[in-house]
Structure formats: structure tokens, C-alpha cells
N, C-alpha and C. Protein backbone atom coordinates (compact mmCIF):
# COMPACT_ATOMS: atom_id res chain seq x y z
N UNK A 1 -227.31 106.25 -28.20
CA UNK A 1 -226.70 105.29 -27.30
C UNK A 1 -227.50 105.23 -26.00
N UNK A 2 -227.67 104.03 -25.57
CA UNK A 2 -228.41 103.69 -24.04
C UNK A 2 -227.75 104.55 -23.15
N UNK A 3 -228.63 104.81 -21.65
CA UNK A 3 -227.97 105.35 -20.86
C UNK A 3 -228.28 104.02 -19.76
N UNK A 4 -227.31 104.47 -18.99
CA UNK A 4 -226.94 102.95 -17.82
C UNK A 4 -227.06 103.77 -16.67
N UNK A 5 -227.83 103.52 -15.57
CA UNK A 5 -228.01 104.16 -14.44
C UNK A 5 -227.25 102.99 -13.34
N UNK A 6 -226.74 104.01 -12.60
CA UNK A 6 -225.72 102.95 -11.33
C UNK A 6 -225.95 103.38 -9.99
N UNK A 7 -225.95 102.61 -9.26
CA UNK A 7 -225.20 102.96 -7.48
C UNK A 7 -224.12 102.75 -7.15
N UNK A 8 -223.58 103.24 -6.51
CA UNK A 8 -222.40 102.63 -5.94
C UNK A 8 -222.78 101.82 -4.65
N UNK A 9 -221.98 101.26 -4.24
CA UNK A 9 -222.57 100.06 -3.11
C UNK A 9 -221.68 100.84 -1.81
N UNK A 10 -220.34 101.60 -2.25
CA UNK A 10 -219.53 102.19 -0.98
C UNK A 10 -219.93 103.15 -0.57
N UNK A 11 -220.70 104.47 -1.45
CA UNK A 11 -220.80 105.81 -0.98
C UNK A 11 -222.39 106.01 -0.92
N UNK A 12 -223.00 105.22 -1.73
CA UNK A 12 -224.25 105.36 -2.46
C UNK A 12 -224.27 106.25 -3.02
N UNK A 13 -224.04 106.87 -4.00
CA UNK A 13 -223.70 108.15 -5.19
C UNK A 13 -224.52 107.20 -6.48
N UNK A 14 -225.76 107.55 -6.77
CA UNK A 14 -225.82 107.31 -8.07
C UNK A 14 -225.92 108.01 -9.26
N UNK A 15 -225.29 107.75 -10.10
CA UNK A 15 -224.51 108.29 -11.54
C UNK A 15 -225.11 107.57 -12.77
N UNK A 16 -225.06 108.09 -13.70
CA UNK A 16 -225.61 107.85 -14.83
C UNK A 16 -224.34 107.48 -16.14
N UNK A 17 -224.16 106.63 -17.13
CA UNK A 17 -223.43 106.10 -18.37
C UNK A 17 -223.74 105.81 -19.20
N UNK A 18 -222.96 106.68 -20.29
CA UNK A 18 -223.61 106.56 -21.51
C UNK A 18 -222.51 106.02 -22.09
N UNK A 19 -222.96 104.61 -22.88
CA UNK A 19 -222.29 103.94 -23.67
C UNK A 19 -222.87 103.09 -24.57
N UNK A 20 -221.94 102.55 -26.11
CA UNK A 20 -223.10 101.72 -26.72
C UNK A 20 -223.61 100.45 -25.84
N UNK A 21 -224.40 99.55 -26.26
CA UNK A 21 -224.49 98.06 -25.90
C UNK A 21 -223.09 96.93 -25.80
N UNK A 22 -222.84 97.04 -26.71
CA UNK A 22 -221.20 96.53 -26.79
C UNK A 22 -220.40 96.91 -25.86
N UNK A 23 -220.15 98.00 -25.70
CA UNK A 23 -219.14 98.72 -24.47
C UNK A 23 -219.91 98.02 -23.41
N UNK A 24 -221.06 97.91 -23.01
CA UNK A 24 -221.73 97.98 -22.16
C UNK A 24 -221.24 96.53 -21.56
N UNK A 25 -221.38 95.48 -22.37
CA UNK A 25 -221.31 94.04 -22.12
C UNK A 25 -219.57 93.87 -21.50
N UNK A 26 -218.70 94.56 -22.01
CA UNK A 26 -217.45 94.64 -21.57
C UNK A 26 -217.06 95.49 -20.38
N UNK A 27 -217.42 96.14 -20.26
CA UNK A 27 -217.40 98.07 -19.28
C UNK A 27 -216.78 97.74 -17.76
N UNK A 28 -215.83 98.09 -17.27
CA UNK A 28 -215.66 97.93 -15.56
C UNK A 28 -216.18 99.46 -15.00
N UNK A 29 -216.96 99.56 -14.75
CA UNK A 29 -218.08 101.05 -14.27
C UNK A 29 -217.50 101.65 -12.76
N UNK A 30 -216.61 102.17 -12.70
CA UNK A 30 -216.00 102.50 -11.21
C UNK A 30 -217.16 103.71 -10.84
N UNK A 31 -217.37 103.87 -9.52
CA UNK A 31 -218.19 105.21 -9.34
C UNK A 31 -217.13 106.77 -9.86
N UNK A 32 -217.74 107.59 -10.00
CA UNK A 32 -216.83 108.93 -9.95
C UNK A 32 -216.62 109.47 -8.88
N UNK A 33 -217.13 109.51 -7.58
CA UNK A 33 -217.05 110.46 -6.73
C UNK A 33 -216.15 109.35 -5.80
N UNK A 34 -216.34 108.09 -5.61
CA UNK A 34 -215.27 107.34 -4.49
C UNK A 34 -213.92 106.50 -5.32
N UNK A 35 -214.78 106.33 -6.70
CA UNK A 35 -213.59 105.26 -7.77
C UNK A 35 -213.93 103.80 -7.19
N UNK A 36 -215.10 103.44 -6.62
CA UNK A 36 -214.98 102.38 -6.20
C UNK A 36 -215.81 101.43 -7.32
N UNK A 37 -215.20 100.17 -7.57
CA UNK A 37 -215.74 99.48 -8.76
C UNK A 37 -217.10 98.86 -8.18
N UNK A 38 -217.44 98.97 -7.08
CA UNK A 38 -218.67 98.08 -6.38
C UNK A 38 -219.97 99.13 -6.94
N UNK A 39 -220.25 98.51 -8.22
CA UNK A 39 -221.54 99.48 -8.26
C UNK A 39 -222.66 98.68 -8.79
N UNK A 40 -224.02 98.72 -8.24
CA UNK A 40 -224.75 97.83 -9.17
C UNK A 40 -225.81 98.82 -10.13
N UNK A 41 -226.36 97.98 -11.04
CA UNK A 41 -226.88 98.44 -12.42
C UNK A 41 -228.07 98.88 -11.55
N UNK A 42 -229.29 99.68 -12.01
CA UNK A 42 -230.23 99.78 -11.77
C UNK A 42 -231.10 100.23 -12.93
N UNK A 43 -232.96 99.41 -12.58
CA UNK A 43 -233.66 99.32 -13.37
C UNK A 43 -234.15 100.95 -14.12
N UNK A 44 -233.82 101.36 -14.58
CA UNK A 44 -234.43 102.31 -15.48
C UNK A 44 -235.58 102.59 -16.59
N UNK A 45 -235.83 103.43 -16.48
CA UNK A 45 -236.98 103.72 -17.47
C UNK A 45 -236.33 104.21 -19.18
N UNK A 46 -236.98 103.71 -20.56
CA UNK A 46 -236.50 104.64 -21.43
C UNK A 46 -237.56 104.97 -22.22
N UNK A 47 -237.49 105.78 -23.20
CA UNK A 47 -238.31 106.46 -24.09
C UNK A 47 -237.71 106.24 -25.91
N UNK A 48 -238.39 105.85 -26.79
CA UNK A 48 -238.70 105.61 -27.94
C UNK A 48 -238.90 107.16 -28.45
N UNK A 49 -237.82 107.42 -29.46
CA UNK A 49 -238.62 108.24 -30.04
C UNK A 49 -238.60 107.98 -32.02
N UNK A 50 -239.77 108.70 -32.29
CA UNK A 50 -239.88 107.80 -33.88
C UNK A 50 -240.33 109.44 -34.65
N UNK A 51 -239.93 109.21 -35.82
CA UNK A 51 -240.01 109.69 -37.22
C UNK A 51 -242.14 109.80 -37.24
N UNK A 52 -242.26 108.73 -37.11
CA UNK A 52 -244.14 108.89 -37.78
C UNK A 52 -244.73 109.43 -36.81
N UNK A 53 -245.66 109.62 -36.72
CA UNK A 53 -246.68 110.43 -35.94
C UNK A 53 -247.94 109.55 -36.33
N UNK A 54 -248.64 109.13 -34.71
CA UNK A 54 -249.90 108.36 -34.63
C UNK A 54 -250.94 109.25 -34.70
């Protein structure tokens, strides 16, 4: 499952969510440390990992 990286916009606390894609498109993301729903997404990096070997 993706991970979703956040800020909060009230405390600036950023936190990390793991959920599928689906959840994701639906999700109300409150921060944990204030509960405040003002959080925006941020760009993240991810990693592939595979079965074959180059």
C-alpha cells in the first residue's frame, strides 16, 4: 500500500499515511498531534521493488 506524506497547515507537524489508493481518493486526513483537518498532501519520493534482477 502507498504511503501519503502530509503537513498540517495549523501546527506544521508532518506525518506520514498508509492507505490503499481507494481509501486514499475518499480519506478526511486530520493531523494526529492537533486533529486539525487542514492538512496538505506533499510531494514524495517512492521506490519500486521487483522479483528480477538486472
Amino acid at each position: 500500500m502507498p504511503t501519503y506524506e502530509y503537513v498540517c497547515q495549523g501546527c506544521n507537524h508532518e506525518f506520514s499515511v498508509i492507505h490503499s489508493i481507494s481509501e486514499h481518493e475518499k480519506a478526511k486526513v486530520a493531523c494526529p498531534k492537533c486533529k486539525s483537518k487542514k492538512v496538505k498532501q506533499q510531494v514524495s519520493t517512492f521506490q519500486v521493488k521487483t522479483s528480477k534482477k538486472s
